[in-house]
PDB file of N, CA and C in Angstrom:
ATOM      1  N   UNK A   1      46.616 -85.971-156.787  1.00  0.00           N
ATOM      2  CA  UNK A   1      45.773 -86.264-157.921  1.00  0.00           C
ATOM      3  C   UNK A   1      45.004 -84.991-158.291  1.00  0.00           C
ATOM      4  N   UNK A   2      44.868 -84.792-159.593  1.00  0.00           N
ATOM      5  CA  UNK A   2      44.489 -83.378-159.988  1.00  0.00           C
ATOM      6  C   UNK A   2      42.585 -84.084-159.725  1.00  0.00           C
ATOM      7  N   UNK A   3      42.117 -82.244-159.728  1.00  0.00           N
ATOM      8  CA  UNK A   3      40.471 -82.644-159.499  1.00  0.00           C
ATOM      9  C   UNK A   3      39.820 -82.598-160.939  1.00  0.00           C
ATOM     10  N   UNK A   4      38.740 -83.088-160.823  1.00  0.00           N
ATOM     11  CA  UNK A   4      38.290 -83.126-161.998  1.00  0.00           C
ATOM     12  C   UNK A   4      37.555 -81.629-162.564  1.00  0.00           C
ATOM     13  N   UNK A   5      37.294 -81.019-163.583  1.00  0.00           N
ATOM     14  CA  UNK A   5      36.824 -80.117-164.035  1.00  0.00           C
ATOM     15  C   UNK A   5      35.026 -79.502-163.084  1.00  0.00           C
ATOM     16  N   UNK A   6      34.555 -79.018-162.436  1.00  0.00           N
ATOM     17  CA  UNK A   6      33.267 -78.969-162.295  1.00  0.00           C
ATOM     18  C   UNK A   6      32.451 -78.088-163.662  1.00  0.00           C
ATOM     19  N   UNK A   7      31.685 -78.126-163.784  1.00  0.00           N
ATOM     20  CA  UNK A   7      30.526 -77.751-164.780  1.00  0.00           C
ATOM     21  C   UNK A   7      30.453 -76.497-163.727  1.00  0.00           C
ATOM     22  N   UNK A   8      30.471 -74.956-164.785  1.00  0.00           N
ATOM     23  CA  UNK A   8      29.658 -74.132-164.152  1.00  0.00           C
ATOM     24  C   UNK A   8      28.870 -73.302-164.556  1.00  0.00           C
ATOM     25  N   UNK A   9      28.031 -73.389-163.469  1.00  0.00           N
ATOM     26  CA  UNK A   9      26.626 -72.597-163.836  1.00  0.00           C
ATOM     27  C   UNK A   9      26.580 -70.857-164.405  1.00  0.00           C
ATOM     28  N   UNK A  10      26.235 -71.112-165.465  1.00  0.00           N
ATOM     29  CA  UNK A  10      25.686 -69.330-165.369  1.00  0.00           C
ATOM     30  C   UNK A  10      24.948 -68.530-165.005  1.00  0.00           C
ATOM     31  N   UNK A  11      24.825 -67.760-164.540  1.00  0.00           N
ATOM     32  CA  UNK A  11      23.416 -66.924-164.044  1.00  0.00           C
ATOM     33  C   UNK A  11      23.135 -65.540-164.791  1.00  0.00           C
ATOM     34  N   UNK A  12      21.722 -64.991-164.471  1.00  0.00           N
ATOM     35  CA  UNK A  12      21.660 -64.084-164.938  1.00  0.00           C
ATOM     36  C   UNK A  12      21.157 -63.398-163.607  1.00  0.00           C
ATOM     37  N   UNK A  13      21.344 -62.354-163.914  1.00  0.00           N
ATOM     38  CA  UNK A  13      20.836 -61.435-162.438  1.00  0.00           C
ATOM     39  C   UNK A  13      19.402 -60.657-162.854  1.00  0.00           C
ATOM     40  N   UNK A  14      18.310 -60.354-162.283  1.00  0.00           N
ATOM     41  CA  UNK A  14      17.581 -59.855-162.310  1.00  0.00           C
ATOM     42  C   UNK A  14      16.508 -59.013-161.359  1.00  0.00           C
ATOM     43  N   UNK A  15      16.329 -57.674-161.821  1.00  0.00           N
ATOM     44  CA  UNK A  15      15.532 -57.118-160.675  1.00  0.00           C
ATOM     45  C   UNK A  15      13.928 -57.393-160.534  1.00  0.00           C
ATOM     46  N   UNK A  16      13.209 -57.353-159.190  1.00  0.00           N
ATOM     47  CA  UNK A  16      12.097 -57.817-159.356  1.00  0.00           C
ATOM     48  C   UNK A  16      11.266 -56.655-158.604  1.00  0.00           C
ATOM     49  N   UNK A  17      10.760 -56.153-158.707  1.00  0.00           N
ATOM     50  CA  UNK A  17       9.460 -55.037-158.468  1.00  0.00           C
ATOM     51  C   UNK A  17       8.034 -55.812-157.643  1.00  0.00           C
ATOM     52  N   UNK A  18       7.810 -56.054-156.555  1.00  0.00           N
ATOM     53  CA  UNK A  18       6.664 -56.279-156.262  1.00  0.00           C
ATOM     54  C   UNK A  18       5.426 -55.107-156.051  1.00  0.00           C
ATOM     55  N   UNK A  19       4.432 -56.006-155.950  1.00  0.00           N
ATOM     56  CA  UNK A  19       2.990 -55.069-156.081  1.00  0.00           C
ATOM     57  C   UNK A  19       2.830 -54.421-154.952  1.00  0.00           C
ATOM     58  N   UNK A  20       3.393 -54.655-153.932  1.00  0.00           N
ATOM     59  CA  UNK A  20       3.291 -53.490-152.725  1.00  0.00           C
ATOM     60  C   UNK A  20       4.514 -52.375-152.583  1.00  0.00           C
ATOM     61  N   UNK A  21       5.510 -52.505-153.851  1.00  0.00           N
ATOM     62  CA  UNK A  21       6.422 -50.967-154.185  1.00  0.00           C
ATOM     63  C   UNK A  21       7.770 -51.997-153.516  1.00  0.00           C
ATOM     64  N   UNK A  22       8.032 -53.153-152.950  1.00  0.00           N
ATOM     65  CA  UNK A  22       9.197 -53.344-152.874  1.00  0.00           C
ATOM     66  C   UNK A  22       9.983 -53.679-153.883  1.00  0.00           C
ATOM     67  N   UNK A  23      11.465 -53.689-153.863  1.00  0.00           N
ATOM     68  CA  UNK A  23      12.123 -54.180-155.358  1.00  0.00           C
ATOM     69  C   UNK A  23      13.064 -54.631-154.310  1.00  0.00           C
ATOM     70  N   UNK A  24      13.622 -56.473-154.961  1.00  0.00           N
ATOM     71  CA  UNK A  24      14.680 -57.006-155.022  1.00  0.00           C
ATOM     72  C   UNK A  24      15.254 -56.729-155.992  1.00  0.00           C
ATOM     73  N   UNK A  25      16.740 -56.798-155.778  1.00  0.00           N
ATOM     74  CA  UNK A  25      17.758 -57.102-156.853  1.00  0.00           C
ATOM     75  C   UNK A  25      18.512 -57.735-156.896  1.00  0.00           C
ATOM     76  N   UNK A  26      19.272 -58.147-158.075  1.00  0.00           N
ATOM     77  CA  UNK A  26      20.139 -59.444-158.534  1.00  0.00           C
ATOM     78  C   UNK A  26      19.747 -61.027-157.918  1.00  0.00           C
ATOM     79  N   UNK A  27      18.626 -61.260-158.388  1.00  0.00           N
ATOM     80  CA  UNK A  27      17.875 -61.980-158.091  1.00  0.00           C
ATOM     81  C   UNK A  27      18.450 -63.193-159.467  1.00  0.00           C
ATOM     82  N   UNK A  28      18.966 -64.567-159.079  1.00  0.00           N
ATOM     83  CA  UNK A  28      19.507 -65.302-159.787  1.00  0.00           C
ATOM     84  C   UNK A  28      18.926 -66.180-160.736  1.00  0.00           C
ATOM     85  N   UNK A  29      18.821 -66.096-161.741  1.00  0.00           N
ATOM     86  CA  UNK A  29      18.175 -66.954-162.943  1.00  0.00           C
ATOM     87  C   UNK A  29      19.418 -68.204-163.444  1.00  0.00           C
ATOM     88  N   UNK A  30      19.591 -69.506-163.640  1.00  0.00           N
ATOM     89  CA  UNK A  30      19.991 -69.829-164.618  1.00  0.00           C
ATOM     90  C   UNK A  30      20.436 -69.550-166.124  1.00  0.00           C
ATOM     91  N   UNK A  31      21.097 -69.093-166.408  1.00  0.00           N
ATOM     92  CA  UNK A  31      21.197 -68.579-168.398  1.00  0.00           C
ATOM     93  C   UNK A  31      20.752 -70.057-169.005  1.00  0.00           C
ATOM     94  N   UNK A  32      20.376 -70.570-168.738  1.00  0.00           N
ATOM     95  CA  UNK A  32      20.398 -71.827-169.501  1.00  0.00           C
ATOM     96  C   UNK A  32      18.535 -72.071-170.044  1.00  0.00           C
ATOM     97  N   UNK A  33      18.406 -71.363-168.857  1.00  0.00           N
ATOM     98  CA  UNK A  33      16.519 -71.405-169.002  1.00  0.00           C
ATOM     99  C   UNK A  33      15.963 -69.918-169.541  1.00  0.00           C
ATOM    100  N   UNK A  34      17.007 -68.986-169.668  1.00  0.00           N
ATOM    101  CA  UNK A  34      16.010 -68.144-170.951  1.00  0.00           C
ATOM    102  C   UNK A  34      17.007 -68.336-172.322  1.00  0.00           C
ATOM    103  N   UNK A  35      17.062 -69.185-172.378  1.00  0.00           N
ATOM    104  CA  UNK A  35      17.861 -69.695-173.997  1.00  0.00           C
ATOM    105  C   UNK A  35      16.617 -69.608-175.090  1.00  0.00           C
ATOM    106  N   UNK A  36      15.297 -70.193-174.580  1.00  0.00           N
ATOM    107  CA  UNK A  36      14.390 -69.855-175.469  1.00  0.00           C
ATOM    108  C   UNK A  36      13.199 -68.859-175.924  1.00  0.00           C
ATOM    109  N   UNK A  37      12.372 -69.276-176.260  1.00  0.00           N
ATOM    110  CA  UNK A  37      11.668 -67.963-176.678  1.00  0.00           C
ATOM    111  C   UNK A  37      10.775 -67.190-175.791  1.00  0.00           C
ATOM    112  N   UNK A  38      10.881 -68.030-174.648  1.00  0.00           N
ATOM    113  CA  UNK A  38      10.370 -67.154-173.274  1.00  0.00           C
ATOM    114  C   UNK A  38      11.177 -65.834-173.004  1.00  0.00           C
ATOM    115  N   UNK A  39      12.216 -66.375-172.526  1.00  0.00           N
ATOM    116  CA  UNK A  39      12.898 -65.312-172.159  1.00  0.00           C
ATOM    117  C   UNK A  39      12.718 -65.039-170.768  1.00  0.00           C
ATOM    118  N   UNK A  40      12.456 -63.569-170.461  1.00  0.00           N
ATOM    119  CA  UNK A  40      12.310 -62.863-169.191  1.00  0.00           C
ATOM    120  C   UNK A  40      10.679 -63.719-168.409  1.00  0.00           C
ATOM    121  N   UNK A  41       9.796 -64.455-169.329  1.00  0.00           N
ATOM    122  CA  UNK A  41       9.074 -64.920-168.910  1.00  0.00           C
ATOM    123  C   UNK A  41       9.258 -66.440-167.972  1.00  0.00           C
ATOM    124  N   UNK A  42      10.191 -66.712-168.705  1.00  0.00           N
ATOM    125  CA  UNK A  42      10.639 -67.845-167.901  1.00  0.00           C
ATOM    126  C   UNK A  42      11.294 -67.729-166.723  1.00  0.00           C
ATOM    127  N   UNK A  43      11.907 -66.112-166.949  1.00  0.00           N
ATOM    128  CA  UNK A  43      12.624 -66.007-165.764  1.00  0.00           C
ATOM    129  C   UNK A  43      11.854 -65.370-164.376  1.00  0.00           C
ATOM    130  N   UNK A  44      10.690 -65.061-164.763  1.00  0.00           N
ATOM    131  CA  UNK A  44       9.479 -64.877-164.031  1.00  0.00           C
ATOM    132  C   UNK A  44       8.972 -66.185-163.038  1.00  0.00           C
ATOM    133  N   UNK A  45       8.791 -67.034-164.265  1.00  0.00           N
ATOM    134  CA  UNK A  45       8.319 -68.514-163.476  1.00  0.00           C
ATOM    135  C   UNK A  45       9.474 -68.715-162.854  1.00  0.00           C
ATOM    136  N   UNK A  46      10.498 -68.751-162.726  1.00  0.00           N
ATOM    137  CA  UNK A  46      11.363 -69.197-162.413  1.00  0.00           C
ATOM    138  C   UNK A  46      11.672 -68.301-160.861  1.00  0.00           C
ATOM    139  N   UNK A  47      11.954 -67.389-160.895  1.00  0.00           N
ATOM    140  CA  UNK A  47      11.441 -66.700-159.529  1.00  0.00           C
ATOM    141  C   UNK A  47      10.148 -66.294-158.575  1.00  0.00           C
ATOM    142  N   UNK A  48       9.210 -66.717-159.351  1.00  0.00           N
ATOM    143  CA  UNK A  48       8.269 -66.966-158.737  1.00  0.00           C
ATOM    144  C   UNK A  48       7.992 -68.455-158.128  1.00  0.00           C
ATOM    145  N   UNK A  49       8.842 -69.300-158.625  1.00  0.00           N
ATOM    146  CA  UNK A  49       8.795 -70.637-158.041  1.00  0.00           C
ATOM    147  C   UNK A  49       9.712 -70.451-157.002  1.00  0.00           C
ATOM    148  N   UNK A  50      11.187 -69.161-156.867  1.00  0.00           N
ATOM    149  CA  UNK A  50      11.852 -68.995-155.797  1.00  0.00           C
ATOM    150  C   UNK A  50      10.993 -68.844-154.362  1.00  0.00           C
ATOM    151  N   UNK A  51      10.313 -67.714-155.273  1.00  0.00           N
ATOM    152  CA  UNK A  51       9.287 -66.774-153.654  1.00  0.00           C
ATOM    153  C   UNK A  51       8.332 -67.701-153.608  1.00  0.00           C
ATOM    154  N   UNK A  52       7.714 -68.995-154.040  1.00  0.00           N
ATOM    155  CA  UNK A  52       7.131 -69.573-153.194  1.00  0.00           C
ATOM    156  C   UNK A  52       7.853 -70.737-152.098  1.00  0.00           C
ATOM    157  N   UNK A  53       9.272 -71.047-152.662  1.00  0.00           N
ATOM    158  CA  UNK A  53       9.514 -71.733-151.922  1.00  0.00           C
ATOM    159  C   UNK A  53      10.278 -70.685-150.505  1.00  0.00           C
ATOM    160  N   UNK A  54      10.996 -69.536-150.410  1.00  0.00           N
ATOM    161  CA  UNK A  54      10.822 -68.649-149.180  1.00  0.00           C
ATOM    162  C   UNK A  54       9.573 -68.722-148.376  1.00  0.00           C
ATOM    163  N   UNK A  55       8.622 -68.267-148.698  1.00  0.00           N
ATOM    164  CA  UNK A  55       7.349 -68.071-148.590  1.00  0.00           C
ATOM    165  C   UNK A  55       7.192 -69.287-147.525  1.00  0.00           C
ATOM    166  N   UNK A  56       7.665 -70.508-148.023  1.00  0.00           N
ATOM    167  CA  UNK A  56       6.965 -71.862-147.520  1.00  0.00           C
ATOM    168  C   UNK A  56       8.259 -71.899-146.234  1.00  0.00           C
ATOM    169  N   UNK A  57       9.128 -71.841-146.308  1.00  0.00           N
ATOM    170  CA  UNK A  57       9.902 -71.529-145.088  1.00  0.00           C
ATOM    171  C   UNK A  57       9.565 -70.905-144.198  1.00  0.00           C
ATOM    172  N   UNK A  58       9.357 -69.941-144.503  1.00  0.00           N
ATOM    173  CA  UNK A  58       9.398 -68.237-143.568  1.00  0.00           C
ATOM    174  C   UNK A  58       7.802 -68.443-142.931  1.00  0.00           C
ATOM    175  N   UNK A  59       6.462 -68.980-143.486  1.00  0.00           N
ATOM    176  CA  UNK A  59       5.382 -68.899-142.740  1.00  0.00           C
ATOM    177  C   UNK A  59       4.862 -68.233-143.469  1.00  0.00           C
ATOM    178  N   UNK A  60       5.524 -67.125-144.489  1.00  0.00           N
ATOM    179  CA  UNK A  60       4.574 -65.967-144.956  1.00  0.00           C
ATOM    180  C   UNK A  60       3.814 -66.143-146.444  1.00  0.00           C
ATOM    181  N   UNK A  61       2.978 -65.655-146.586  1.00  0.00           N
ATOM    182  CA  UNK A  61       2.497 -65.563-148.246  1.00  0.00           C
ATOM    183  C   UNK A  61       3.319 -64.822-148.838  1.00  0.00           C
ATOM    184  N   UNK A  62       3.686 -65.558-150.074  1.00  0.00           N
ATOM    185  CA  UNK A  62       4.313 -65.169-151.134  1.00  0.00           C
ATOM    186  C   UNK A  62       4.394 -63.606-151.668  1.00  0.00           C
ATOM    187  N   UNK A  63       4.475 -62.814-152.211  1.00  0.00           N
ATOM    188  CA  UNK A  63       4.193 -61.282-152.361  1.00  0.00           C
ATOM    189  C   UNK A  63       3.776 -61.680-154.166  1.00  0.00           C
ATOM    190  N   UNK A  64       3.254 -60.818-154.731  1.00  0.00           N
ATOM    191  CA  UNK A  64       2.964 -60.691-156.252  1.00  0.00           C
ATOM    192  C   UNK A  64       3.643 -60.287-156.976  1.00  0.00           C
ATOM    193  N   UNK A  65       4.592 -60.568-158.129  1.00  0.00           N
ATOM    194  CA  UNK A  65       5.535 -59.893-158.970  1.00  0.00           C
ATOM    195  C   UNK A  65       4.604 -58.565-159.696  1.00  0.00           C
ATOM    196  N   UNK A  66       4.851 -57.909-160.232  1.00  0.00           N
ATOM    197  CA  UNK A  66       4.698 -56.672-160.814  1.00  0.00           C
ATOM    198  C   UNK A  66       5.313 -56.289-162.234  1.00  0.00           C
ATOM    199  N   UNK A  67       6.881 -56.700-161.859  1.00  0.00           N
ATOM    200  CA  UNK A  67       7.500 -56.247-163.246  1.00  0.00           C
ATOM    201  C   UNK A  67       8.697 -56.761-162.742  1.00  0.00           C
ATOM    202  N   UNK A  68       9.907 -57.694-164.009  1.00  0.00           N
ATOM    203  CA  UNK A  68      11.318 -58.306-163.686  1.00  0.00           C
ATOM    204  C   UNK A  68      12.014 -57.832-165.294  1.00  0.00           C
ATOM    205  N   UNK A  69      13.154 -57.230-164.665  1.00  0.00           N
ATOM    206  CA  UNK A  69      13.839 -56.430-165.914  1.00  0.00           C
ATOM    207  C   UNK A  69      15.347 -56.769-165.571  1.00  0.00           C
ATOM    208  N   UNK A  70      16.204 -57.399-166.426  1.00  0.00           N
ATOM    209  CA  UNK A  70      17.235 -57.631-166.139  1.00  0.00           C
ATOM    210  C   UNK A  70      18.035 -56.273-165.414  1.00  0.00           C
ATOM    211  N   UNK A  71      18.976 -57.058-164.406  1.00  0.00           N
ATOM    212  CA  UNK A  71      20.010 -56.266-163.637  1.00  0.00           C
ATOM    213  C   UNK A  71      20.736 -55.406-164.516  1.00  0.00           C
ATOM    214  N   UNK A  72      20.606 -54.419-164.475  1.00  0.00           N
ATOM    215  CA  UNK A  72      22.081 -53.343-165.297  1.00  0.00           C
ATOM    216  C   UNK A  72      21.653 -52.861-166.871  1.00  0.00           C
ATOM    217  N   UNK A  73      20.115 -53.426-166.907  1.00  0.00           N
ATOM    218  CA  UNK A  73      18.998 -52.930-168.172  1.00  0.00           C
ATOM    219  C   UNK A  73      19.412 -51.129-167.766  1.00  0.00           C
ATOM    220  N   UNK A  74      19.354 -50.527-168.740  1.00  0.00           N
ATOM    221  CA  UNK A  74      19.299 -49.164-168.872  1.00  0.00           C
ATOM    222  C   UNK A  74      17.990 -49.050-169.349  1.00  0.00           C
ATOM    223  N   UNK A  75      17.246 -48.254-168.312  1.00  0.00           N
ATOM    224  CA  UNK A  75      15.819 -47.562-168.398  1.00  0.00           C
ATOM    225  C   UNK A  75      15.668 -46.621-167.983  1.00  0.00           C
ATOM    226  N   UNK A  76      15.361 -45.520-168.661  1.00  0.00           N
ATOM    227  CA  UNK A  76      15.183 -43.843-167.740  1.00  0.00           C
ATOM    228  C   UNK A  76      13.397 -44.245-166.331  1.00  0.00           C
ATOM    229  N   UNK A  77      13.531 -44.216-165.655  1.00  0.00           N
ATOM    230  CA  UNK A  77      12.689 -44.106-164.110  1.00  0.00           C
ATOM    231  C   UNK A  77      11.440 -44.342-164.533  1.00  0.00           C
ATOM    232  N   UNK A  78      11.044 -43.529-165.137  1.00  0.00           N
ATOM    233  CA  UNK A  78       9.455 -43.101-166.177  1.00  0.00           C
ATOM    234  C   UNK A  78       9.092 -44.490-166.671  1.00  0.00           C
ATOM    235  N   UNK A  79      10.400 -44.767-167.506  1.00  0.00           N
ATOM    236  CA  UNK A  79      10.499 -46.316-168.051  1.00  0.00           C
ATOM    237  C   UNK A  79       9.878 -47.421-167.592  1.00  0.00           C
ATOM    238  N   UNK A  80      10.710 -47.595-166.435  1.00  0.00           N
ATOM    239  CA  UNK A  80      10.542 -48.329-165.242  1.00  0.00           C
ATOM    240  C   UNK A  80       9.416 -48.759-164.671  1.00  0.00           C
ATOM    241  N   UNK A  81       8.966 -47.563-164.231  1.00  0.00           N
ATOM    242  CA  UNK A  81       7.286 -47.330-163.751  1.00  0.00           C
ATOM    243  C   UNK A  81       6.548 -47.888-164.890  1.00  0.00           C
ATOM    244  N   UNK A  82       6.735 -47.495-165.947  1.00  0.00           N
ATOM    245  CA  UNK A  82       5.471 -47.897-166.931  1.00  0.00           C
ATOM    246  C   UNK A  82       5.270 -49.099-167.234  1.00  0.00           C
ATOM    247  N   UNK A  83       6.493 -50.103-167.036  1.00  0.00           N
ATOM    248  CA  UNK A  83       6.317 -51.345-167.643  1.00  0.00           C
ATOM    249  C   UNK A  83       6.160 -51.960-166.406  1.00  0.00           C
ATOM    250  N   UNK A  84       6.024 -51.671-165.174  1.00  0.00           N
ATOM    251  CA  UNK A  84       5.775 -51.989-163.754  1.00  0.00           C
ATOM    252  C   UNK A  84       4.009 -52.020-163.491  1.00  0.00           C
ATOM    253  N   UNK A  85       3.730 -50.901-164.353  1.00  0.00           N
ATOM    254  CA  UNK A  85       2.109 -50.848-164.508  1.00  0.00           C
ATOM    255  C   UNK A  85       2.045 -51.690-165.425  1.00  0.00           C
ATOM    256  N   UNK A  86       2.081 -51.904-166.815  1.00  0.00           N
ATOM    257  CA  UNK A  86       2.016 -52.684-167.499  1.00  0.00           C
ATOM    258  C   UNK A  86       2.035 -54.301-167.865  1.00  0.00           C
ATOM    259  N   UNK A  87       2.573 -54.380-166.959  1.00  0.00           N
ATOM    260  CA  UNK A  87       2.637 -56.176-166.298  1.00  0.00           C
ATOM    261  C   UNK A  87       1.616 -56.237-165.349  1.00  0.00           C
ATOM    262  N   UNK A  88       0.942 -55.827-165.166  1.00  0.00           N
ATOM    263  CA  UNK A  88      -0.408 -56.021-164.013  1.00  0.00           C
ATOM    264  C   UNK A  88      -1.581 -57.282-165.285  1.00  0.00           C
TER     265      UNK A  88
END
């Protein structure tokens, strides 16, 4: 018997910069939840609801986002940094 079709998910990948200088990357968003006019903001809440639920596993406090710029964004370094300050 053939299987049935599954639904699949899209993702978006994204890097995340915390306030003590660490950076994750390809950090997984849904595409389905920046469809609107949030955007990268949603995809903020949205990983910040990740790192609290780690956080609640692991024992540890959560760390502070800083700055989240999609995976494979072209930004010269300088760039980078500034909008890393700029999200404070």
């Amino acid at each position: 018997m053939a299987r049935k079709p599954t639904k699949k998910t899209e993702f978006v990948l994204f890097d995340v910069i915390y306030e003590d200088g660490t950076q994750r990357s390809n950090r997984r968003v849904p595409a389905e939840a920046l469809t609107g006019i949030e955007g990268e903001a949603a995809a903020r809440a949205i990983i910040e609801g990740q790192d609290r639920e780690i956080a609640a596993k692991s024992g540890q406090a959560p760390l502070r986002i800083k700055s989240v710029l999609r995976t494979g964004a072209k930004l010269p370094e300088k760039e980078w940094k500034r909008r890393a300050l700029l999200s404070d």
